[in-house]
C-alpha atoms as a PDB file:
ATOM      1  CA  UNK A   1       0.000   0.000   0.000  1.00  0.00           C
ATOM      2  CA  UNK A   2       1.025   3.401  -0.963  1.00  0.00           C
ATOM      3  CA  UNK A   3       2.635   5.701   2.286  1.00  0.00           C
ATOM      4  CA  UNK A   4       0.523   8.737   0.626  1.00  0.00           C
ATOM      5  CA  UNK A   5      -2.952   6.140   0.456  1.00  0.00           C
ATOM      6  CA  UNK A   6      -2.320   5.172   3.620  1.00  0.00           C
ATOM      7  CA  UNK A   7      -2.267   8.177   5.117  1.00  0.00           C
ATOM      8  CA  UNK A   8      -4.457   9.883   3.123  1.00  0.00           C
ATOM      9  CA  UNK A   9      -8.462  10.392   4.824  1.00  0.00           C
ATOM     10  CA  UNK A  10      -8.351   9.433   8.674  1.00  0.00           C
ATOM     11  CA  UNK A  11      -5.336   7.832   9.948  1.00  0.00           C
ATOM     12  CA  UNK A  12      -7.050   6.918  13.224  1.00  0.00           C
ATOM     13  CA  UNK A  13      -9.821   4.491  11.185  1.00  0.00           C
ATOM     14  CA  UNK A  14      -6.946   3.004   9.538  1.00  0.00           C
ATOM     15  CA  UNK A  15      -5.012   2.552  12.436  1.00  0.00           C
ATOM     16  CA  UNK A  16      -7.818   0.149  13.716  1.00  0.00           C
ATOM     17  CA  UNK A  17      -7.680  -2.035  10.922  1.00  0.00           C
ATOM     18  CA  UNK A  18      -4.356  -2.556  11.022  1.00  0.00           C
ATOM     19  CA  UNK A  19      -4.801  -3.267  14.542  1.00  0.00           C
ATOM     20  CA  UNK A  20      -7.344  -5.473  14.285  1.00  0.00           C
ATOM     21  CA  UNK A  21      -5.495  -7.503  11.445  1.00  0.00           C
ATOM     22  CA  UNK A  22      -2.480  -7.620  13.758  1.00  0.00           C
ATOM     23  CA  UNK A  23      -4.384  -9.194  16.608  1.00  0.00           C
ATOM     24  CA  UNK A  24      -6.066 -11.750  13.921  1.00  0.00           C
ATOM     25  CA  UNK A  25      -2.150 -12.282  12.943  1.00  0.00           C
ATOM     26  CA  UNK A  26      -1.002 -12.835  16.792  1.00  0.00           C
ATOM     27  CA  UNK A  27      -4.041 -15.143  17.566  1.00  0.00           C
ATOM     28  CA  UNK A  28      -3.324 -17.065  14.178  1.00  0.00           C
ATOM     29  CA  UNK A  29       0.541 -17.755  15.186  1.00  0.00           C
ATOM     30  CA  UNK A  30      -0.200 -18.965  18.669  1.00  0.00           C
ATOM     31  CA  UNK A  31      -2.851 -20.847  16.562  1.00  0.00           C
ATOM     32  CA  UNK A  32       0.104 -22.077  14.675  1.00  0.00           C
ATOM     33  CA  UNK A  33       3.142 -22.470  17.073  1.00  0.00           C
ATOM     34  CA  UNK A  34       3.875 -25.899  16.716  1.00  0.00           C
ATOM     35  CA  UNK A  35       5.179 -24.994  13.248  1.00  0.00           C
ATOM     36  CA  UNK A  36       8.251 -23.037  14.196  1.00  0.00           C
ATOM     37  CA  UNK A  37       8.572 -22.089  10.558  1.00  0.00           C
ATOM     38  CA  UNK A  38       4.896 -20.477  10.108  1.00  0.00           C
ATOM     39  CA  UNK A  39       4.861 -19.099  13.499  1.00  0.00           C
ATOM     40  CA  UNK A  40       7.907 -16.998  12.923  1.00  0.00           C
ATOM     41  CA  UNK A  41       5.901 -15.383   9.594  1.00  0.00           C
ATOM     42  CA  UNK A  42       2.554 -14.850  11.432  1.00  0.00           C
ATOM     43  CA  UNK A  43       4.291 -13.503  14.351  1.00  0.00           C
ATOM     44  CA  UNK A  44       6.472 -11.422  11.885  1.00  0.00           C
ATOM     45  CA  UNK A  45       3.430 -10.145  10.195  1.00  0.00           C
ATOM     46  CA  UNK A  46       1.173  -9.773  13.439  1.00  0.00           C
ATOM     47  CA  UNK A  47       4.407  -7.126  14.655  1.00  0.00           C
ATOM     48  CA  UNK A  48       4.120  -5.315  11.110  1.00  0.00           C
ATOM     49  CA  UNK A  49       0.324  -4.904  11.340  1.00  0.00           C
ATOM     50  CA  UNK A  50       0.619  -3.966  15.159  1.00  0.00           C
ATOM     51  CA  UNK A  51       3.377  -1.357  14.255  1.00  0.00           C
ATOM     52  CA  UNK A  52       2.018   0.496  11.469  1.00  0.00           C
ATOM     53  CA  UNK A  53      -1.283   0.500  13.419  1.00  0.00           C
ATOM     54  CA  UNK A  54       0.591   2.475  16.393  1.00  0.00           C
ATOM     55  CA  UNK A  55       2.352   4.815  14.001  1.00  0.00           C
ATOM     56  CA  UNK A  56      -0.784   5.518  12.533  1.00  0.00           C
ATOM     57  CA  UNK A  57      -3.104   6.168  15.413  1.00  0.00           C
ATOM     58  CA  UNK A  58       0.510   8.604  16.655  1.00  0.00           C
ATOM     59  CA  UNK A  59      -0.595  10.356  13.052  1.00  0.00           C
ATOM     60  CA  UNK A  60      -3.901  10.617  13.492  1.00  0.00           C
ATOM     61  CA  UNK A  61      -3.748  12.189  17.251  1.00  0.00           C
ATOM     62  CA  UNK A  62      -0.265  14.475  15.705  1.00  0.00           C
ATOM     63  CA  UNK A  63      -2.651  15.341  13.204  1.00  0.00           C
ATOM     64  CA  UNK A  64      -5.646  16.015  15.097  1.00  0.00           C
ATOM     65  CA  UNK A  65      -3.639  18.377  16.973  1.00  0.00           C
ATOM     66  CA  UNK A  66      -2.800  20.478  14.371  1.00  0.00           C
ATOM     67  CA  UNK A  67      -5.546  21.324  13.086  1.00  0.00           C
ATOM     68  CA  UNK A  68      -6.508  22.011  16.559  1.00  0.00           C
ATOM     69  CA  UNK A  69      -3.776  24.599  17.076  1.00  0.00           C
ATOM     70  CA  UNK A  70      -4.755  25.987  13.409  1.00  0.00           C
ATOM     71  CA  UNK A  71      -8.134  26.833  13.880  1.00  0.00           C
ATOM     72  CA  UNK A  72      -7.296  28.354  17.763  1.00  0.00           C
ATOM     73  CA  UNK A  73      -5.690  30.911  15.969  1.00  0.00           C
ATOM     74  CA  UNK A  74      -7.783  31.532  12.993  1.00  0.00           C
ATOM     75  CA  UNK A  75     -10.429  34.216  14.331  1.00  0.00           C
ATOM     76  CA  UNK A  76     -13.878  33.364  15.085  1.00  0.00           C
ATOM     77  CA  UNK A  77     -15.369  35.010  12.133  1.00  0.00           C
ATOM     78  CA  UNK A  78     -13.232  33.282   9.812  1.00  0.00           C
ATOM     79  CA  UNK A  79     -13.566  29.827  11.009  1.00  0.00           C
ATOM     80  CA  UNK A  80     -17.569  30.400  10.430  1.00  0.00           C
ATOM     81  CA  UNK A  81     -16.817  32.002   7.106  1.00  0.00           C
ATOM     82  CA  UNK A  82     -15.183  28.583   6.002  1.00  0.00           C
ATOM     83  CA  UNK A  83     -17.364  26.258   7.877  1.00  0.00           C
ATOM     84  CA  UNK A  84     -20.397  27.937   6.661  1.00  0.00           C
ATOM     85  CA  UNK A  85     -23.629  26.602   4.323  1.00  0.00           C
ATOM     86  CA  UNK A  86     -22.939  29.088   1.959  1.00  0.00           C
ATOM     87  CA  UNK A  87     -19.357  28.935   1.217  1.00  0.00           C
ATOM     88  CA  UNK A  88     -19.609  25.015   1.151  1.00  0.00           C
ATOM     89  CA  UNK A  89     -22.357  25.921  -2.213  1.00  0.00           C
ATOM     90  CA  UNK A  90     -20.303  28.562  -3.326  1.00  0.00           C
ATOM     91  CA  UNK A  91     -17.072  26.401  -3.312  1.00  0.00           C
ATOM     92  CA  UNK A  92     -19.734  23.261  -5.190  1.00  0.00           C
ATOM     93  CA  UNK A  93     -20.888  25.791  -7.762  1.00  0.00           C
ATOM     94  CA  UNK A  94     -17.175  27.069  -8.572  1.00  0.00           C
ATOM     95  CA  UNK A  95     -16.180  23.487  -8.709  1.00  0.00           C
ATOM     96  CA  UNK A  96     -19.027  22.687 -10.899  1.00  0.00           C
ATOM     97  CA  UNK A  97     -18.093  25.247 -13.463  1.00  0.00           C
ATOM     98  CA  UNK A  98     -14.775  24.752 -13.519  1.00  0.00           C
ATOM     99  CA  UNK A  99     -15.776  20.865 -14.449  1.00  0.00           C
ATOM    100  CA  UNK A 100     -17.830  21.916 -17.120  1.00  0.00           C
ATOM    101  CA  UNK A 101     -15.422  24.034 -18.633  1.00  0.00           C
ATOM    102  CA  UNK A 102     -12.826  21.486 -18.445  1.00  0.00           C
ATOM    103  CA  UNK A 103     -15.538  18.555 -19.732  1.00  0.00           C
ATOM    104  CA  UNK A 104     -16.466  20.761 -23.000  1.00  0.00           C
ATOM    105  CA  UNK A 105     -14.338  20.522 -25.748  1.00  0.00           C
ATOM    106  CA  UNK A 106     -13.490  23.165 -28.135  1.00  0.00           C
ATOM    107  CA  UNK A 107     -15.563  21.962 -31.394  1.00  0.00           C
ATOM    108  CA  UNK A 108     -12.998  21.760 -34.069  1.00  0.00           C
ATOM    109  CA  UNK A 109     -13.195  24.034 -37.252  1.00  0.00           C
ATOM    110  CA  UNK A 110     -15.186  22.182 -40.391  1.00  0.00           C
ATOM    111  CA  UNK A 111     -13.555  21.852 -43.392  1.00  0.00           C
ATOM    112  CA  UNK A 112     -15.979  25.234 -44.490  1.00  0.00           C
ATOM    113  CA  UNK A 113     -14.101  27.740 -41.732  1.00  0.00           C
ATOM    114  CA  UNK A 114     -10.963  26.041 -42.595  1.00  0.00           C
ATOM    115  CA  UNK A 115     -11.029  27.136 -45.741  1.00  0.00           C
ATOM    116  CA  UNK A 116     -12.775  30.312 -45.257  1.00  0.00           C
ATOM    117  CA  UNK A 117      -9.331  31.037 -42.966  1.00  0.00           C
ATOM    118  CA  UNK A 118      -6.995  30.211 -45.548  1.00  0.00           C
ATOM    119  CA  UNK A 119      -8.949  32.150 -48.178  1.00  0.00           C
ATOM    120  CA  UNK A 120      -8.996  34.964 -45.600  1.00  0.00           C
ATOM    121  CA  UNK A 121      -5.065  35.082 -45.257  1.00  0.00           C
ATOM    122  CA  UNK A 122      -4.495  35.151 -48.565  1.00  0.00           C
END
């Protein structure tokens, strides 16, 4: 998995997945331990699940805080500017158009302009 996917959206979420997998992974090589040759993967992978899952739940509360200490020092009337119903529809409808723009092609000449151009420049 990517390092930019993974923490991309919320890192905490993720972080309990990862968990969760490396519990599965440390239940499945105790499951296992009589095989000294699958336990050592499963318990390998169980500490790579369980590791990543720490870092990321660090992330997510590093960048929780943040944004915490961002918007403290935004002012008040700025913070409800942003978070407000009509700059969310203002921001859809200048999204909107700038899809549109970017969706419609420029129609190509037909062959009747083209020549109308070249008669033109002569």
């Amino acid at each position: 998995m990517a390092l930019q996917r993974m923490l991309s959206g919320d890192p905490s979420k993720s972080s309990k997945v990862y968990l969760a997998i490396g519990a599965l992974s440390l239940v499945k090589a105790i499951a296992v331990r009589n095989d000294r040759e699958r336990f050592r993967r499963e318990l390998l992978d169980a500490g790579l699940f369980l590791g990543v899952g720490l870092v990321l739940r660090r992330f997510g509360k590093m960048k929780a805080q943040k944004r915490r200490e961002l918007e403290s020092q935004l002012p008040d009337w700025v913070a409800d500017a942003v978070t407000s119903e009509a700059a969310a529809k203002g921001l859809q409808s200048v999204a909107k158009q700038q899809l549109r723009r970017r969706s419609e092609p420029e129609p190509e000449p037909s062959l009747r302009d083209r020549a109308r151009n070249v008669l033109a420049s002569l």
